[in-house]
Structure formats: structure tokens, C-alpha cells
C-alpha atoms as a PDB file:
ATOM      1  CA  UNK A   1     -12.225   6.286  -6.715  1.00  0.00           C
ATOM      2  CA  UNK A   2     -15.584   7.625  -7.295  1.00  0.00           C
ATOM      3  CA  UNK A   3     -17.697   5.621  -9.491  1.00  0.00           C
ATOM      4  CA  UNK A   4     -21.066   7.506 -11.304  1.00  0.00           C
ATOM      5  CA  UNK A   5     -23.398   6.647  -9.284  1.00  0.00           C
ATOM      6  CA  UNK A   6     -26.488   4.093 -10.944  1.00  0.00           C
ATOM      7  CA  UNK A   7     -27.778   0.734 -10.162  1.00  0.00           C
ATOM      8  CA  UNK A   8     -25.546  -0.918 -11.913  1.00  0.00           C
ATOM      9  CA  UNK A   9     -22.612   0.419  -9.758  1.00  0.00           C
ATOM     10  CA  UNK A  10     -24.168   0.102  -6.465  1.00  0.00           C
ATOM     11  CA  UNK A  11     -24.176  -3.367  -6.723  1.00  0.00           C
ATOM     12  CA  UNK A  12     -20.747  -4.178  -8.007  1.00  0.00           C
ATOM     13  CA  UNK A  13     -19.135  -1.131  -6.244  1.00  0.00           C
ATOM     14  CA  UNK A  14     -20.635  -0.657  -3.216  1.00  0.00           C
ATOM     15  CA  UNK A  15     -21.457   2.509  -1.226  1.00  0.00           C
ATOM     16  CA  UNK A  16     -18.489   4.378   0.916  1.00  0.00           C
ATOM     17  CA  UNK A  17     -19.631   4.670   4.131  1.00  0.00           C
ATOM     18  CA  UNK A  18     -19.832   8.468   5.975  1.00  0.00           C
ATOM     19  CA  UNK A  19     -19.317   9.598   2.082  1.00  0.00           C
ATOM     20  CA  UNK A  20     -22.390  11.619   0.930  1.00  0.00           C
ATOM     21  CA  UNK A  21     -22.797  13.618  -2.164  1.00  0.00           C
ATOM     22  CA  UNK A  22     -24.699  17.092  -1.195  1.00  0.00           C
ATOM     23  CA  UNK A  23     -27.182  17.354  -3.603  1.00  0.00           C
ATOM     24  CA  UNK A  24     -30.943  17.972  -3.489  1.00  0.00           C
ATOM     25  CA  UNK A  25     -31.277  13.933  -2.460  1.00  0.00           C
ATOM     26  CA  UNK A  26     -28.285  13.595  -0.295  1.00  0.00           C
ATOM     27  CA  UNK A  27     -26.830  10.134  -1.210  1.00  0.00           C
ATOM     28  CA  UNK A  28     -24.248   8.442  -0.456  1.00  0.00           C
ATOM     29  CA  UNK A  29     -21.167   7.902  -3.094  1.00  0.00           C
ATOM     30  CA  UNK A  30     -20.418   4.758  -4.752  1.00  0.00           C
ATOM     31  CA  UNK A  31     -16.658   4.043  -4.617  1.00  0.00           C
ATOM     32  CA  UNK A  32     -14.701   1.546  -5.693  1.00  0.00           C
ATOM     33  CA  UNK A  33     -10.672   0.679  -4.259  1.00  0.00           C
ATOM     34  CA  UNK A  34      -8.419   1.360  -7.282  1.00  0.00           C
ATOM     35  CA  UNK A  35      -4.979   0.276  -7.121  1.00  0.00           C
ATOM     36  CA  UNK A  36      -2.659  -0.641  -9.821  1.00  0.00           C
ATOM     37  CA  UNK A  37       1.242  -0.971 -10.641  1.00  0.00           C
ATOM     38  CA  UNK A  38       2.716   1.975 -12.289  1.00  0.00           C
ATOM     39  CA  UNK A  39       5.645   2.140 -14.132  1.00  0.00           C
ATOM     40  CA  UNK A  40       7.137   5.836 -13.534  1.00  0.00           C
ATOM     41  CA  UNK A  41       9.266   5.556 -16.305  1.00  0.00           C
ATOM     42  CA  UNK A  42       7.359   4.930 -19.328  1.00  0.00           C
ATOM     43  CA  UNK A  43       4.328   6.293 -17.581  1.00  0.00           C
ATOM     44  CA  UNK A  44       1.635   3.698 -17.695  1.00  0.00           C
ATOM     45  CA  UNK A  45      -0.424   0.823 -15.549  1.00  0.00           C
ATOM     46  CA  UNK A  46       1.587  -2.543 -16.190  1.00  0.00           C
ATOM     47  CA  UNK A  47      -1.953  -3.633 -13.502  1.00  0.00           C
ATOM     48  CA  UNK A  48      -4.965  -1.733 -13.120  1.00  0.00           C
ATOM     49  CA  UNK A  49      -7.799  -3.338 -10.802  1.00  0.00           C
ATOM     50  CA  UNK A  50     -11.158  -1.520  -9.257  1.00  0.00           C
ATOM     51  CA  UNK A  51     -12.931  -3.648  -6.419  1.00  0.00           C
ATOM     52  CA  UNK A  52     -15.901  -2.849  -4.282  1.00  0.00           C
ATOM     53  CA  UNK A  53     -14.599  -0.135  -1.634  1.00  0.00           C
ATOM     54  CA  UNK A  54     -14.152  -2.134   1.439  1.00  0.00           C
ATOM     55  CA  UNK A  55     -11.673  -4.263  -0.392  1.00  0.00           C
ATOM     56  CA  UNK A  56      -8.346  -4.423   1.216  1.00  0.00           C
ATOM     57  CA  UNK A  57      -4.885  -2.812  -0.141  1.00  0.00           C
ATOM     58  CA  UNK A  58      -3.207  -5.973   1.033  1.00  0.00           C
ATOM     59  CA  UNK A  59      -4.970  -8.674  -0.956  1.00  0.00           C
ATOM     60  CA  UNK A  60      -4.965  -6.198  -3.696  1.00  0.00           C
ATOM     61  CA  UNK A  61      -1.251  -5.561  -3.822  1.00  0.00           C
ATOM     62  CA  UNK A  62      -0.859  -9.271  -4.165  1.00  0.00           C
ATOM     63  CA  UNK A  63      -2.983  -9.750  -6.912  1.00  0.00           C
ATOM     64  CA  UNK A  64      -0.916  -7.273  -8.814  1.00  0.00           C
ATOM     65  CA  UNK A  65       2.455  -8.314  -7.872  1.00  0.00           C
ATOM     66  CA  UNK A  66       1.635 -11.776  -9.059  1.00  0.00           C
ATOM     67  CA  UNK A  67      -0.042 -11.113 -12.214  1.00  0.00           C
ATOM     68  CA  UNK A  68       2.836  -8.691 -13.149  1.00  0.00           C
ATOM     69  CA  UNK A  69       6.114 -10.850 -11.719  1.00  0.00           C
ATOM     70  CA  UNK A  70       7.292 -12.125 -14.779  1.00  0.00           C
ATOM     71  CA  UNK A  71       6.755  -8.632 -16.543  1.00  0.00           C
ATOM     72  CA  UNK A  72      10.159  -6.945 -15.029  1.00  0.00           C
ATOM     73  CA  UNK A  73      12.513  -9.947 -15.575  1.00  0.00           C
ATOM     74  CA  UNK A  74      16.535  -8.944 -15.766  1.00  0.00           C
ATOM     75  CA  UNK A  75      15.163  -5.155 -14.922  1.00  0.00           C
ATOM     76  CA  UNK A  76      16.038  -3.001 -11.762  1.00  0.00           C
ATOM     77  CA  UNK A  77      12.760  -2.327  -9.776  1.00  0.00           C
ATOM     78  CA  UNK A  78      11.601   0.009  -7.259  1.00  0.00           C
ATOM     79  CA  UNK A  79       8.458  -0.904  -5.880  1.00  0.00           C
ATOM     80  CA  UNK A  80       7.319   2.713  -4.578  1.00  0.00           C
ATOM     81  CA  UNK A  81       3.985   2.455  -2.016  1.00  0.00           C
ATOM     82  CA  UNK A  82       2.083   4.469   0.209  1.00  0.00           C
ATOM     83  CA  UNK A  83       1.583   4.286   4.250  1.00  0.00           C
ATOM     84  CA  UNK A  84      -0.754   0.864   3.864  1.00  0.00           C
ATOM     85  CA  UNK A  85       1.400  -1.107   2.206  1.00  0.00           C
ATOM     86  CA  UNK A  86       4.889  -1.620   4.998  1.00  0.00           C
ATOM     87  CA  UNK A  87       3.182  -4.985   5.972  1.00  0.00           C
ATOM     88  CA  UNK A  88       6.167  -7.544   6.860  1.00  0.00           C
ATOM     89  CA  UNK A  89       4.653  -9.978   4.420  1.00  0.00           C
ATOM     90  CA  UNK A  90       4.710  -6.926   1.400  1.00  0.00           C
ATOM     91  CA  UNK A  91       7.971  -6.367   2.067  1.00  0.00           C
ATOM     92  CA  UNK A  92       9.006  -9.784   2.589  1.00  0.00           C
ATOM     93  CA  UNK A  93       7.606 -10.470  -0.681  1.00  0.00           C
ATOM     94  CA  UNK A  94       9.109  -8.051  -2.319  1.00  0.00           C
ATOM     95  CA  UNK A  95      12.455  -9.268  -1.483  1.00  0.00           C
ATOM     96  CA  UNK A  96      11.532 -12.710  -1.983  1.00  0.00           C
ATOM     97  CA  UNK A  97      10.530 -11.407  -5.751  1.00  0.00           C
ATOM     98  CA  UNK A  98      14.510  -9.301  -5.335  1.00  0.00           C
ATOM     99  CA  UNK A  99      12.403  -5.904  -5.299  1.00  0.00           C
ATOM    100  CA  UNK A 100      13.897  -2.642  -3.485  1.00  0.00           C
ATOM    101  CA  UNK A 101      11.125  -0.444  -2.674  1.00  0.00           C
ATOM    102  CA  UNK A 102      10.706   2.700  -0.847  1.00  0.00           C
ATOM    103  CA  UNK A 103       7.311   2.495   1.408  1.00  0.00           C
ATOM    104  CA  UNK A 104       6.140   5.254   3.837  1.00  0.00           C
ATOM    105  CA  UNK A 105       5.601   4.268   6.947  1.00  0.00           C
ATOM    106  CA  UNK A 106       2.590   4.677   8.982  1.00  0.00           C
ATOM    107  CA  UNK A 107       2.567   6.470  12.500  1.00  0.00           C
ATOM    108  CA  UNK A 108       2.691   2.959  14.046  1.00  0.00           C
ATOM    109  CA  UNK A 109       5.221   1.962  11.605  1.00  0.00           C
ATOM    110  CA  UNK A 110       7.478  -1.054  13.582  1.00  0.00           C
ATOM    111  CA  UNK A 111       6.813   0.875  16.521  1.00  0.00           C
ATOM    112  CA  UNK A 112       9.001  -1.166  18.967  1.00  0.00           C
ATOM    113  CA  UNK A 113      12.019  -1.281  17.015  1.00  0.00           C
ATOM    114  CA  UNK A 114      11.718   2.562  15.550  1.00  0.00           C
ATOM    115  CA  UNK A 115      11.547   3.936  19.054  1.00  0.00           C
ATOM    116  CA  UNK A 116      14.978   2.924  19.551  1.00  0.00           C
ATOM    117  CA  UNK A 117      16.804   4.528  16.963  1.00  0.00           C
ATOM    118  CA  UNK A 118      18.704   7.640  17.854  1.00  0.00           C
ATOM    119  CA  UNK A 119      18.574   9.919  14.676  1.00  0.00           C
ATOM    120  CA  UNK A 120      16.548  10.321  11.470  1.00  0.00           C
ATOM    121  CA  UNK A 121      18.189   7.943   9.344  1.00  0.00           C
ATOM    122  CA  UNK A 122      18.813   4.258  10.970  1.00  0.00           C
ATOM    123  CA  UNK A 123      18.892   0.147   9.838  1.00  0.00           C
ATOM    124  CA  UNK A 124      16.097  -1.527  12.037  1.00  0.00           C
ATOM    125  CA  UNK A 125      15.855  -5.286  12.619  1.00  0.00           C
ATOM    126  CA  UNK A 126      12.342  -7.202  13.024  1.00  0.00           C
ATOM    127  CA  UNK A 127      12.349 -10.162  14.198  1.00  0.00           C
ATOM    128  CA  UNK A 128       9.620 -12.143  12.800  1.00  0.00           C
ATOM    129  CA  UNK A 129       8.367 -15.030  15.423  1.00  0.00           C
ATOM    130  CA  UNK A 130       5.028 -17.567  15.143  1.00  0.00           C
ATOM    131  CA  UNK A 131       2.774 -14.980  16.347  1.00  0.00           C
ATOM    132  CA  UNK A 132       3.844 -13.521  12.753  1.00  0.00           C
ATOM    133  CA  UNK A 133       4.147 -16.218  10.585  1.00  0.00           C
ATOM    134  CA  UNK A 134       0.651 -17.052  11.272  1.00  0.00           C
ATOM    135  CA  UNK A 135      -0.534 -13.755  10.074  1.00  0.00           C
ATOM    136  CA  UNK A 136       1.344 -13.726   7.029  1.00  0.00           C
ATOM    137  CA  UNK A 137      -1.372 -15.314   4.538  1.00  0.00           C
ATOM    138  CA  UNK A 138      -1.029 -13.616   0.832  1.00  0.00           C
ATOM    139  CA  UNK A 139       2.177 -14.590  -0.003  1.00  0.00           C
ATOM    140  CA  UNK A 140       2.944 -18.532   0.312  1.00  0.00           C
ATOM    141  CA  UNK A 141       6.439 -17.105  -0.765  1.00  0.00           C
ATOM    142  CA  UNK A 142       6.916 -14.556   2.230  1.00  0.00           C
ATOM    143  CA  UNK A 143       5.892 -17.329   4.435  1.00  0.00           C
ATOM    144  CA  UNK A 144       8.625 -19.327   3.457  1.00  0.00           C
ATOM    145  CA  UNK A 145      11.585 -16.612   3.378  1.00  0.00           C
ATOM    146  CA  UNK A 146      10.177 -15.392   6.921  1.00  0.00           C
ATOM    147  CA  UNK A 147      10.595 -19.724   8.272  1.00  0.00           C
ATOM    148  CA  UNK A 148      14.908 -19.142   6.531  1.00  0.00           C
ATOM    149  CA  UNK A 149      15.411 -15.823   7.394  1.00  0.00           C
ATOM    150  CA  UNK A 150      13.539 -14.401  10.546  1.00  0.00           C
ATOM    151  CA  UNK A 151      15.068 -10.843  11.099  1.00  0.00           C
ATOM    152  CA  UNK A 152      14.665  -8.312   7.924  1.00  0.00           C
ATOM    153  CA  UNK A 153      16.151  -5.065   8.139  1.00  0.00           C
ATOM    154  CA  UNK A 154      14.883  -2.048   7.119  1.00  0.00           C
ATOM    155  CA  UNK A 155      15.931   1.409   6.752  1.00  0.00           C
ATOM    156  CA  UNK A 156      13.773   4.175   8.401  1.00  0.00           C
ATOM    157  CA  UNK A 157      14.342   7.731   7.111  1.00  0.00           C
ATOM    158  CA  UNK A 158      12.155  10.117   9.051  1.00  0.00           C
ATOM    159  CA  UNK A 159      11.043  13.050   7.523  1.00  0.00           C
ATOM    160  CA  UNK A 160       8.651  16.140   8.633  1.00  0.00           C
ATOM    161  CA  UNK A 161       6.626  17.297   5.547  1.00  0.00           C
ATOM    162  CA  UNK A 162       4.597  20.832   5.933  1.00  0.00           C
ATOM    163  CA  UNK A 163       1.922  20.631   3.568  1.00  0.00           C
ATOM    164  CA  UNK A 164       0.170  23.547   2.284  1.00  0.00           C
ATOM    165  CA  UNK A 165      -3.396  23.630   0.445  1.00  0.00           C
ATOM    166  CA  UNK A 166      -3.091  25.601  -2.331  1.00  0.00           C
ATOM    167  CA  UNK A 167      -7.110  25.492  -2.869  1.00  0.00           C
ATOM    168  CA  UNK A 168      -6.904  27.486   0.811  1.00  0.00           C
ATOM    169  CA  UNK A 169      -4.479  29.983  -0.084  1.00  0.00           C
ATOM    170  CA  UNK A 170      -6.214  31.204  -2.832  1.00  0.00           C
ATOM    171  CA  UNK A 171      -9.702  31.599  -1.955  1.00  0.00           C
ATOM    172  CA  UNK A 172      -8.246  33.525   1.294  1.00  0.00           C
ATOM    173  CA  UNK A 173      -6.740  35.917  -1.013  1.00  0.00           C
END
């Protein structure tokens, strides 16, 4: 999120590197990393947060999931995220907290175990050993699910999106 750009903001915001404004003095933009919980159904934040812009999603997520858990209690949630957030230890969180969510996947996206799957809609297991554990370090909770429970499932759904740029379309016309 770009944040106007003063003293003030520099300091608690930070500059986005290769990110320039093109003006007259060519400086760089100050951005911050939003993120927040949204509830899609009565359309507002239940968590807003803006951090200096080389904070991390991960720790970020966190903060919002447990400032918000007891929020939802006795309601059906889907936790709905973007490419960043399929970490094991969101997702064994999340069903630690009894979540479903719906996360897209990254390229890399449990690469091993989604290479084997013979159509567009599979169950994968992931097997979650010590080399894991020890990088699972938000969530004291996921830690503890992952030592009871080491394979999680998930279910892939591939999907080939063509995107077109409206903005490009219309200034070609």
C-alpha cells in the first residue's frame, strides 16, 4: 500500500525498494505491507494492520488470526488467502483453530507431492518430518498438531486463468 510520502512516513514505513515515483525528483515510494481479515459477508475488516514494507505475510497472518480467534466462535469459516499464505504451519493452524480455507497455491506449491497427481482435481498428503517442525515458528499450536498428526492432506484444484487488462484494451482502441 502506498503511503503519502513525508518524513514522518519514511521512518515508520519505509521505502519499497526498485519502486520510484516519476516525478520531477524521482523518489522512491514509501510503502507499507497491509494485510487484514475480511469478512466477505458483512463486508468489513474484523483486523486491519499496516507495517513497514519488508514485513513478512507470515508473521502478519498470525498476528491477525490470533487477535481475531475468539471473534468467529460457533460460526462456519472460510479462511480465503492469496499465493503467500499455503505455508504448512498457516494451514496447520488453521485446522488447529477448525478453519476450512481455500489458498492459491504458488508455482512451487508442494511441489513433490503435486507432481504426482494425475488430473486437475486430487487429495495430496505431506508428510511433515523434523526438518519441518523446526521451521514451523508462528504458531506454538501448529507445532503441536504437526508432533500428533504428521501427514495433512490437501486438495489441489488446478486451474488456468487468462487474464486480460482492460486498461490495454482500451487505450489500443
Amino acid at each position: 500500500m502506498e503511503i503519502p510520502y513525508n518524513v514522518y512516513n519514511i521512518n515508520d514505513f519505509q521505502f519499497c525498494m526498485n519502486q520510484h515515483v516519476h516525478d520531477i525528483f524521482d523518489v522512491k515510494k514509501v510503502q507499507s505491507k497491509a494485510g487484514g481479515l475480511y469478512d466477505v459477508t458483512n463486508g468489513l475488516f474484523i483486523n486491519f494492520s499496516l507495517k513497514p514494507a519488508p514485513y513478512s505475510e507470515t508473521p502478519l497472518a498470525f498476528a491477525h488470526l490470533y487477535r481475531t480467534k475468539k471473534i468467529p466462535e460457533n460460526q462456519k469459516i472460510i479462511y480465503l488467502a492469496d499465493r503467500y499464505y499455503g505455508s504448512a504451519e498457516i494451514i496447520s493452524h488453521l485446522e488447529f483453530l477448525k478453519y476450512n480455507y481455500v489458498i492459491r497455491g504458488k508455482s512451487n506449491f508442494y511441489k513433490k507431492q503435486v507432481v504426482l497427481i494425475q488430473s486437475d482435481d486430487e487429495w495430496i498428503e505431506v508428510e511433515i518430518d523434523d526438518k519441518w517442525l523446526k521451521r514451523l515458528r508462528f504458531s506454538l499450536e501448529a507445532k503441536e498438531l504437526r508432533k500428533e498428526k504428521l501427514i495433512f492432506k490437501i486438495k489441489v484444484i488446478k486451474r488456468t486463468y487468462k487474464y486480460t487488462d482492460i486498461n490495454h484494451l482500451m487505450s489500443s482502441m
